[in-house]
Protein backbone atom coordinates (compact mmCIF):
# COMPACT_ATOMS: atom_id res chain seq x y z
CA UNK A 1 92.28 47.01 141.30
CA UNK A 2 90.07 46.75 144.12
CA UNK A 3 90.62 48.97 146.97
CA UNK A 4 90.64 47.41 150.60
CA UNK A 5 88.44 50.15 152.49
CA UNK A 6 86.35 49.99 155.48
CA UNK A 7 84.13 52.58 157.54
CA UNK A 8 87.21 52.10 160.12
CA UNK A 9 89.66 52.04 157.45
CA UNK A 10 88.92 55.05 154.71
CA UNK A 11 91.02 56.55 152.25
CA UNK A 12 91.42 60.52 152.01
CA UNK A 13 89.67 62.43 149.34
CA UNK A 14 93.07 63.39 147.79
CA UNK A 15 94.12 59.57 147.11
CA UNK A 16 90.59 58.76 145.77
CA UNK A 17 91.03 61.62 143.24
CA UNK A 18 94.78 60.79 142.16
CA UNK A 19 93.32 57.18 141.67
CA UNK A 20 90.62 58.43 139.55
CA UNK A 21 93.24 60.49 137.50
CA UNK A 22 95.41 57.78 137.02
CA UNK A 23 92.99 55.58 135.59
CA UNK A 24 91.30 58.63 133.51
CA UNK A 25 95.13 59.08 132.08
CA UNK A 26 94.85 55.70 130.73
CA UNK A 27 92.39 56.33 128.53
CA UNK A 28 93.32 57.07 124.97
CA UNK A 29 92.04 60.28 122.51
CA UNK A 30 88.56 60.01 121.68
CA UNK A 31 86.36 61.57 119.07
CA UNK A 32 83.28 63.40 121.02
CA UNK A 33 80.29 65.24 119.48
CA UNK A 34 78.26 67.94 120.66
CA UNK A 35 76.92 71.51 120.76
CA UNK A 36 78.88 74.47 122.20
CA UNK A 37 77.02 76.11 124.67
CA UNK A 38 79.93 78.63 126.23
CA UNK A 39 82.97 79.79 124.95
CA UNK A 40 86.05 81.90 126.09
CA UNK A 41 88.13 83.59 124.32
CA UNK A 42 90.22 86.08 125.94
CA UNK A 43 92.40 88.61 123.80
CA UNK A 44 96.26 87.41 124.23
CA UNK A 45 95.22 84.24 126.00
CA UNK A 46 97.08 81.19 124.96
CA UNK A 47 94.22 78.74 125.56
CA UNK A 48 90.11 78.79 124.48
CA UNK A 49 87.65 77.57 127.15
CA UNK A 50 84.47 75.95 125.93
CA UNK A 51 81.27 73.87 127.27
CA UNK A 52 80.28 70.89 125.16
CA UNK A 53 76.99 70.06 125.73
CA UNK A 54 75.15 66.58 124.35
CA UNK A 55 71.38 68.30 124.47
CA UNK A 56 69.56 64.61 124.21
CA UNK A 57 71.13 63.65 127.63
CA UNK A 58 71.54 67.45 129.14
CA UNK A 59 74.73 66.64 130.00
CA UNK A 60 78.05 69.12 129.35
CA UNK A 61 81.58 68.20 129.57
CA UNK A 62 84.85 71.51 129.74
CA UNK A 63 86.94 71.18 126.77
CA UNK A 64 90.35 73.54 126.41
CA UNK A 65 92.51 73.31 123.49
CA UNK A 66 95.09 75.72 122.06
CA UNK A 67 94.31 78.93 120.56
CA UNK A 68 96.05 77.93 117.43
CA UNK A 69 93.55 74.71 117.55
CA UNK A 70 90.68 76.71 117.54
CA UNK A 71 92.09 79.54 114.88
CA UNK A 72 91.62 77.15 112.12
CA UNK A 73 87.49 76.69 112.36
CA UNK A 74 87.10 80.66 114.20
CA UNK A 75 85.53 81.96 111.41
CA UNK A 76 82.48 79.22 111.03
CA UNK A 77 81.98 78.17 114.72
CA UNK A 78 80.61 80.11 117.57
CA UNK A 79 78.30 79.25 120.51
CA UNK A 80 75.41 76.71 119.26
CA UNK A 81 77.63 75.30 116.22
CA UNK A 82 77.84 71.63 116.40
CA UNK A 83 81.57 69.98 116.54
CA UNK A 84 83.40 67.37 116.52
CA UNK A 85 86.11 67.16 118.64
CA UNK A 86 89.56 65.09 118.84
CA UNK A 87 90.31 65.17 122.36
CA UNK A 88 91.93 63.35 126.04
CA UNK A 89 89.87 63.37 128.90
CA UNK A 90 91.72 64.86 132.21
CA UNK A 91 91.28 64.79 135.51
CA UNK A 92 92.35 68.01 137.44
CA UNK A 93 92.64 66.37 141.19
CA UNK A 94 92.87 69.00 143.27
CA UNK A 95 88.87 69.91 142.42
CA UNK A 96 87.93 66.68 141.35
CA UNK A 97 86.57 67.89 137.84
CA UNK A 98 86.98 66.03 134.69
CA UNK A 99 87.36 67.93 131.44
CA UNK A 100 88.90 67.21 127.56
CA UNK A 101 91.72 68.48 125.83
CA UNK A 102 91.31 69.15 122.68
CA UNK A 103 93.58 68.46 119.75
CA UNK A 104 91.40 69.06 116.51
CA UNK A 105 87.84 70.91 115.89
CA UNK A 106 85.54 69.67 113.02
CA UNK A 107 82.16 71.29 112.41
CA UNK A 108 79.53 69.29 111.49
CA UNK A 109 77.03 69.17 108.80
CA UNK A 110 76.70 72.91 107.46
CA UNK A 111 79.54 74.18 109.84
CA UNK A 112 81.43 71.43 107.76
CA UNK A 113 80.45 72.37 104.39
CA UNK A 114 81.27 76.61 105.62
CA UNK A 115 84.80 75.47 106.51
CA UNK A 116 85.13 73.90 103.40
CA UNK A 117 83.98 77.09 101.23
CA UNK A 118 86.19 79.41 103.86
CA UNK A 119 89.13 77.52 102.73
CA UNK A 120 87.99 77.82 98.98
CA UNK A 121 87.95 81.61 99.91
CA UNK A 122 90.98 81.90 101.59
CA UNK A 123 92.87 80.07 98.58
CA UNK A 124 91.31 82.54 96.34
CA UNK A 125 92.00 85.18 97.97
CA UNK A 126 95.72 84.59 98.54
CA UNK A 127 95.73 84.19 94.56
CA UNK A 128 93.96 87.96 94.27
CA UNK A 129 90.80 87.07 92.71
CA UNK A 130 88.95 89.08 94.90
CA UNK A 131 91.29 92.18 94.98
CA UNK A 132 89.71 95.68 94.67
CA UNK A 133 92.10 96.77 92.44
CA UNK A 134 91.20 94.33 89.72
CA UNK A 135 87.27 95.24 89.56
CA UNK A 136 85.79 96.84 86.08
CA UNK A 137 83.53 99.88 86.53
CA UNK A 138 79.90 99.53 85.41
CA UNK A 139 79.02 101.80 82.11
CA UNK A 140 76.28 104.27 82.63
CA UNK A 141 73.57 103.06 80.37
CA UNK A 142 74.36 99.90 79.51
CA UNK A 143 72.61 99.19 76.04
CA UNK A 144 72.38 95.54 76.13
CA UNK A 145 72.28 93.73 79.72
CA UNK A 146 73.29 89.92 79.81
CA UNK A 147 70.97 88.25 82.19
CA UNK A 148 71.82 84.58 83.87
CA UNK A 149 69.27 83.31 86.19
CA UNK A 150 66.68 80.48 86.49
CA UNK A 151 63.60 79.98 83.97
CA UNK A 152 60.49 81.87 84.80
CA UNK A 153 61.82 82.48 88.10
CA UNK A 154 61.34 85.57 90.49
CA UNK A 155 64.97 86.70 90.14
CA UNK A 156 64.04 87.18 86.29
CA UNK A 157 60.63 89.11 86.34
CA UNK A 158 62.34 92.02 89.21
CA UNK A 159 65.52 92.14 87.18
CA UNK A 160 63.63 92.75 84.20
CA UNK A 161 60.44 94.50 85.34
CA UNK A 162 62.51 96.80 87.36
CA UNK A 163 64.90 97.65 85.13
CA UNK A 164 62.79 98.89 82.37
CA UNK A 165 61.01 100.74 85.06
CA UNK A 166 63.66 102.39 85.41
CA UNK A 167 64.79 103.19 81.20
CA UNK A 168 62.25 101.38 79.12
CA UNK A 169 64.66 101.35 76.39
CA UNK A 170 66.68 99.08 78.14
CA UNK A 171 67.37 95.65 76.14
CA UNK A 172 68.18 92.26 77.63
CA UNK A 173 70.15 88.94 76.31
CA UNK A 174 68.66 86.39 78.39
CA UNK A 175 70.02 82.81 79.48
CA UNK A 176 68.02 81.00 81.70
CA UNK A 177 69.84 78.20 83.56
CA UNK A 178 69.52 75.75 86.34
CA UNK A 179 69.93 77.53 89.49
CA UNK A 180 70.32 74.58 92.14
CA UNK A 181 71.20 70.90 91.48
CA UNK A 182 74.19 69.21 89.94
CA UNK A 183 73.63 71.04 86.99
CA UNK A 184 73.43 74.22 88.03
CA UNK A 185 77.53 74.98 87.75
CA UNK A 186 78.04 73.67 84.20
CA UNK A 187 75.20 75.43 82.82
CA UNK A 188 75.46 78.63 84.69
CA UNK A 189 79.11 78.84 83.74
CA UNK A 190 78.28 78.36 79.83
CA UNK A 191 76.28 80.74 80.01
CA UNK A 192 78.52 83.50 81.59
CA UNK A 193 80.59 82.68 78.94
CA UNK A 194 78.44 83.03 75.75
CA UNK A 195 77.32 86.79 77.29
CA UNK A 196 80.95 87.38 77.77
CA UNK A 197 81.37 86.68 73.59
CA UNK A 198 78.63 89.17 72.57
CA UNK A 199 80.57 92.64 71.87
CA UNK A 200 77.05 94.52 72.56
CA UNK A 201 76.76 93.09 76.05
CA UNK A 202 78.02 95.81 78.51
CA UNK A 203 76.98 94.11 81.79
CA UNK A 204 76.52 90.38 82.98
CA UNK A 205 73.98 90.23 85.71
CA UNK A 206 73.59 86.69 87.38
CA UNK A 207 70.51 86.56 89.55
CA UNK A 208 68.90 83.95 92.12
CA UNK A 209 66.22 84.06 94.55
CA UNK A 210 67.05 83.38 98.42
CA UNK A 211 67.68 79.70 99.86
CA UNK A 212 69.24 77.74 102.01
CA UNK A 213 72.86 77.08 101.89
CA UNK A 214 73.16 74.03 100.02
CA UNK A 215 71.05 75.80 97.51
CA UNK A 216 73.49 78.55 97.06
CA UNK A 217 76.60 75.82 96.95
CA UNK A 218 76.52 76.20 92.98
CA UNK A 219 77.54 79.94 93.02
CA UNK A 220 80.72 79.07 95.50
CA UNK A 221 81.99 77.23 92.97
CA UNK A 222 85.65 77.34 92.06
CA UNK A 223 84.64 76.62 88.52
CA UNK A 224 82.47 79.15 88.48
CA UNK A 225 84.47 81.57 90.14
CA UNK A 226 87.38 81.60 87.73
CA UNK A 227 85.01 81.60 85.01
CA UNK A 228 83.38 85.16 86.24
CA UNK A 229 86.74 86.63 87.00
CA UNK A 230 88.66 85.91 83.59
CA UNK A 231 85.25 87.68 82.20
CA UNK A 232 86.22 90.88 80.17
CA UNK A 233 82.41 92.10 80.56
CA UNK A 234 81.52 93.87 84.29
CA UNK A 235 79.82 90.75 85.77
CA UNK A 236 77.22 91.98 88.63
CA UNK A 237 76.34 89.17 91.26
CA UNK A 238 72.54 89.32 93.00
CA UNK A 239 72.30 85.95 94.56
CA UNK A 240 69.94 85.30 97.21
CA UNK A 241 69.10 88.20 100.05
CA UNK A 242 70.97 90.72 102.22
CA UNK A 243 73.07 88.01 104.94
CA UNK A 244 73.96 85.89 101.60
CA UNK A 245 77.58 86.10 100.58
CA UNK A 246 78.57 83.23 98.02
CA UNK A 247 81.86 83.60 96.42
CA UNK A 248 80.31 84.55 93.45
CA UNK A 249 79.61 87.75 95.46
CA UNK A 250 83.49 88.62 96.17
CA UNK A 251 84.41 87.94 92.70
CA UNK A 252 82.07 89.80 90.91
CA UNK A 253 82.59 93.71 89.95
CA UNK A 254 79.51 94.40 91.48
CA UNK A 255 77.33 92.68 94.98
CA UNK A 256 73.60 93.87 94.57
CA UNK A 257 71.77 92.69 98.28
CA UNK A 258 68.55 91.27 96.01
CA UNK A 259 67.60 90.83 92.21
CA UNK A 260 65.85 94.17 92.44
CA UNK A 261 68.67 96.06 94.15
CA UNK A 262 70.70 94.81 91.02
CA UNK A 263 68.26 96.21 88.77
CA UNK A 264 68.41 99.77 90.46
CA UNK A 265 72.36 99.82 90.48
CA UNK A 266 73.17 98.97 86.64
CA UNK A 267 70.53 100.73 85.04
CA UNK A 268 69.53 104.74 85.90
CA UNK A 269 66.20 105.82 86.67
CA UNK A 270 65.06 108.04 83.54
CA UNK A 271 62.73 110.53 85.82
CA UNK A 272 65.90 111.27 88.39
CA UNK A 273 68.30 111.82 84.95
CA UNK A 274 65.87 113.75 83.97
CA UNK A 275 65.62 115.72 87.06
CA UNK A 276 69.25 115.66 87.25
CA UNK A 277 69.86 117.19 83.73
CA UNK A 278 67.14 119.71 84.88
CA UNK A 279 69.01 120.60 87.76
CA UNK A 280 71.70 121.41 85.97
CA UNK A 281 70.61 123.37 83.31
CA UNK A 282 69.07 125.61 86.19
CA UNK A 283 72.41 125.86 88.19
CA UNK A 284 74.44 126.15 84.79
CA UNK A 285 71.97 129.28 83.35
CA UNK A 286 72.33 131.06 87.19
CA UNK A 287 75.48 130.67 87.22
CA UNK A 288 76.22 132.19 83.28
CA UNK A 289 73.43 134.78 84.34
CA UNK A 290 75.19 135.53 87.36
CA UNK A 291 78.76 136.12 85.43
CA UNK A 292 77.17 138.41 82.77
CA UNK A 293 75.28 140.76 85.63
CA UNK A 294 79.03 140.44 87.33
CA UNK A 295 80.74 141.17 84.04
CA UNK A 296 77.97 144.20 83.14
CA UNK A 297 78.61 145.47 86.34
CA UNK A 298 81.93 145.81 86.09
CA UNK A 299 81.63 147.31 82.28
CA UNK A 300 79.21 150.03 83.51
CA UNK A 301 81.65 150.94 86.27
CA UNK A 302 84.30 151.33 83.20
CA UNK A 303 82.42 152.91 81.42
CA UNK A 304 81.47 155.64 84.49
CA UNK A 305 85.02 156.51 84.84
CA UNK A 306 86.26 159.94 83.90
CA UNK A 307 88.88 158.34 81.44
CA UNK A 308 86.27 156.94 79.77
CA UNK A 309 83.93 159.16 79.63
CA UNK A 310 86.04 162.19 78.40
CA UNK A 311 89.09 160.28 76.63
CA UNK A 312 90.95 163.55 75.69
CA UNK A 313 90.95 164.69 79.34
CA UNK A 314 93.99 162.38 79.83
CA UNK A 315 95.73 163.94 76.43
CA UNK A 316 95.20 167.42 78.01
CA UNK A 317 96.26 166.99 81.43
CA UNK A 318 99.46 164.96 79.40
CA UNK A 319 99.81 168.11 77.05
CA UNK A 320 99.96 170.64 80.32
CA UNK A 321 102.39 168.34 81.89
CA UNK A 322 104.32 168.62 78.90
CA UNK A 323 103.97 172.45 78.47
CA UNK A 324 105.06 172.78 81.51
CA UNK A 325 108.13 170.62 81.62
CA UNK A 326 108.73 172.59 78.61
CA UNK A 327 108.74 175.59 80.23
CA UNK A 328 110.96 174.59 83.15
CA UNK A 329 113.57 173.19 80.67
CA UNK A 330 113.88 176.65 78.74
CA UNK A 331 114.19 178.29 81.91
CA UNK A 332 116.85 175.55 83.68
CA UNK A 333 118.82 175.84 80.31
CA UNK A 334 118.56 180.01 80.22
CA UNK A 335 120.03 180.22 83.75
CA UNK A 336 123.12 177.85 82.87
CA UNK A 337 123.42 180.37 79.69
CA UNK A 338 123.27 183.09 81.58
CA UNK A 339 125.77 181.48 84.33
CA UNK A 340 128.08 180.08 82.31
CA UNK A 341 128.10 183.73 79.79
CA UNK A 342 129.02 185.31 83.49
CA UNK A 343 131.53 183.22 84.24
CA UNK A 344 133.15 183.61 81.05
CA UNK A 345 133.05 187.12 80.96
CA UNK A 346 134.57 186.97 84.50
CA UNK A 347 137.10 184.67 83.16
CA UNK A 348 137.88 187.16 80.39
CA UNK A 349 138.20 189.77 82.38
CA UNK A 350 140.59 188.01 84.79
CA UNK A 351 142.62 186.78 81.25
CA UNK A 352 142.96 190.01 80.12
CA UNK A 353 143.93 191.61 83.78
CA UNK A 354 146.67 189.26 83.96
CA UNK A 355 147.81 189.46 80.04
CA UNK A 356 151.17 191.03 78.81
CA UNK A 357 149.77 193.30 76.61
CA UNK A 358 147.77 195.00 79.05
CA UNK A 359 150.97 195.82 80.82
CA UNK A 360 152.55 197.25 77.93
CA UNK A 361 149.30 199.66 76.78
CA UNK A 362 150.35 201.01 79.94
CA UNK A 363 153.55 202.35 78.48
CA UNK A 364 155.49 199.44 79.61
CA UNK A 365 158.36 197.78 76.98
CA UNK A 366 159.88 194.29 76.63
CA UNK A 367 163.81 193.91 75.48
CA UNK A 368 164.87 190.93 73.66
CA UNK A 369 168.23 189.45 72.78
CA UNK A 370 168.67 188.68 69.56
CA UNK A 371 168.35 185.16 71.18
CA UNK A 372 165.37 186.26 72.39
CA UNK A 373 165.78 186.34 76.04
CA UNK A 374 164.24 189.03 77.77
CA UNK A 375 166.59 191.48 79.35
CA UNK A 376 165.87 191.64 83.18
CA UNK A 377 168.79 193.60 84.54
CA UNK A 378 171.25 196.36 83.21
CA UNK A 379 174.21 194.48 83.70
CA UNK A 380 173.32 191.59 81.18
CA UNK A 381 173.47 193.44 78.08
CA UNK A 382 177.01 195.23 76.96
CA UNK A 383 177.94 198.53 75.52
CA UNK A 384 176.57 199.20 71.32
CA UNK A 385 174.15 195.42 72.19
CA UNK A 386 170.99 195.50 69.84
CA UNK A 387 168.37 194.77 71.43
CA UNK A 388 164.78 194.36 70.00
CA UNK A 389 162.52 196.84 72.06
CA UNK A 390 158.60 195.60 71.76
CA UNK A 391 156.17 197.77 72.67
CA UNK A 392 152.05 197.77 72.51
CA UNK A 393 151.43 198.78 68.95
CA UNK A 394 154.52 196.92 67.78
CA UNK A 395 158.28 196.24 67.78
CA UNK A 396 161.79 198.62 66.71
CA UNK A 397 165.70 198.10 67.41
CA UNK A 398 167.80 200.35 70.00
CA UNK A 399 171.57 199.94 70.87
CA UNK A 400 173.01 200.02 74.10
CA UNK A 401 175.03 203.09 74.34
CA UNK A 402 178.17 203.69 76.97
């Protein structure tokens, strides 16, 4: 609608930019494509701030969306990625700038096909095909080394010419495949498989020059994938160079950068074994040389000391220890003879001081009743009484007389 204005009759700024909002708010969602120049994301922030920019024109248009919006394609898109985006165009009045909301971020072309292979990964993942836990250790000298890669290719000639510079008496079981194409997958997983059957192959290496990243597609395939990690032989992955990570890579028990740097981590170098085993020997005969001086040392000090080098010295100085505990023995046991004879003597002497008999050698007599009672005063016996006089050289009979 038409607005009636005149240089005597204007409208304010304000109005003109709530008109332009309200007819920008009746436009629907569109679908706009372009190349992200800037972009925002601050930690904790609710919202992502990005410029699209259409580089034919060199014109650039803000788009916002939801974090959660832009989560989904964070991993594959950063500034310069091409999307495509699902937004509403707004008008923000009060500066007058126009800008898109943003309900849904595609990338485009290879950004595409990288979201498609990070969701591949993350299903994967979440099923534990790539867990650390369930990688197989690599033997030390493998005998036979299954090798998958393309025929007469560059991959091949490092792998091998590498390897047996390494231990010429390496051996190889060779399957050469297509490495790019549509049938790159079928034959490279056949393959896998018919090295995974042969008991004398300790080690599967599959190896692939560099390329682009539709080249590589074949070794992100799921097929492929499974087929590696249901292997019971170490599988070692060298596709491509250094920045290349297929999922072949995250599967395998082993990620070698390059064909060569596959080579050099599943089979030793011979000269640094060698020098290795050398090194060894060396530290292994200083250190038994080193325990026998320790252990000769510490005879020879044995042998120095004095109970070793005059043995019966320790029987002598036992035999005077002896003598003379001997000695002090007799003598304890002679003075408690000699006490305990003086004591006796002194008890004898005290026996016989305080014995009967001694009184009567004196002259002394006991009387007796003929009940035997001993007469202690003169009025308990009565006149012609026999009494029994004993004396000390014997006994005799006396009567009382009147």
């Amino acid at each position: 609608m038409a607005l009636n204005t005149s240089a005597d009759a204007p409208i304010p700024v304000g109005q003109v930019s709530r008109l332009i909002g309200g007819w920008i708010d009746r436009l629907g969602a569109v679908w706009v494509e372009g190349q992200i120049t800037q972009l925002s994301r601050r930690p904790g922030a609710g919202v992502v701030f990005l410029t699209l920019r259409d580089p034919s024109h060199d014109i650039s248009l803000s788009v916002t969306c939801y974090r959660v919006v832009f989560d989904r394609v964070a991993d594959i898109v950063s500034e310069g990625a091409r999307v495509v985006v699902h937004a509403k165009p707004e008008w923000y009045a009060p500066r007058g700038q126009l800008s898109l909301r943003a309900t849904e971020i595609r990338p485009v072309g290879v950004g595409e096909l990288l979201a498609r292979l990070e969701q591949l990964k993350k299903s994967l993942a979440a099923e534990g095909l790539f867990a650390l836990d369930a990688k197989r250790p690599l033997p030390f000298l493998p005998q036979l080394i299954g090798l998958v890669c393309g025929r007469a290719s560059a991959a091949e000639r490092d792998v091998l010419e590498n390897a047996r510079h390494r231990w010429p008496a390496v051996r190889f079981e060779v399957r050469n495949v297509a490495v790019q194409g549509v049938h790159a997958v079928p034959q490279v997983v056949k393959a896998v498989k018919e090295l995974d059957s042969v008991p004398d192959v300790d080690v599967i290496i599959v190896a692939r020059g560099g390329g682009s990243v539709e080249d590589l597609l074949p070794f992100s395939d799921e097929q492929l994938v499974r087929t590696v990690a249901a292997c019971r032989t170490p599988v070692v992955s060298a596709i491509g160079h250094e920045p290349d990570t297929p999922l072949l890579d995250l599967v395998a028990d082993l990620r070698a950068s390059t064909p060569t740097d596959a080579a050099k981590k599943v089979v030793p170098d011979v000269g640094e074994e060698l020098t290795r085993i050398r090194q060894l020997r060396e530290r292994a005969l200083r250190t038994i040389t080193g325990l026998l001086d320790r252990e000769e040392r510490g005879l020879a000090a044995a042998c120095h000391r004095p109970c070793m080098e005059r043995p019966q010295r320790m029987v002598e100085e036992r035999e005077e220890q002896v003598s003379a505990l001997l000695e002090r023995g007799r003598r304890t046991l002679g003075h408690l003879l000699d006490r305990a004879d003086s004591e006796l003597a002194h008890t004898r002497a005290r026996v016989v001081a305080l014995s009967p008999a001694a009184t009567l050698e004196r002259g002394y007599a006991v009387l007796q009743r003929a009940d035997g009672g001993v007469v202690r005063a003169a009025d308990e016996v009565s006149a012609e009484e026999k009494l029994r006089a004993r004396v000390a050289e014997g006994e005799f009979t006396v009567r009382v007389t009147p």
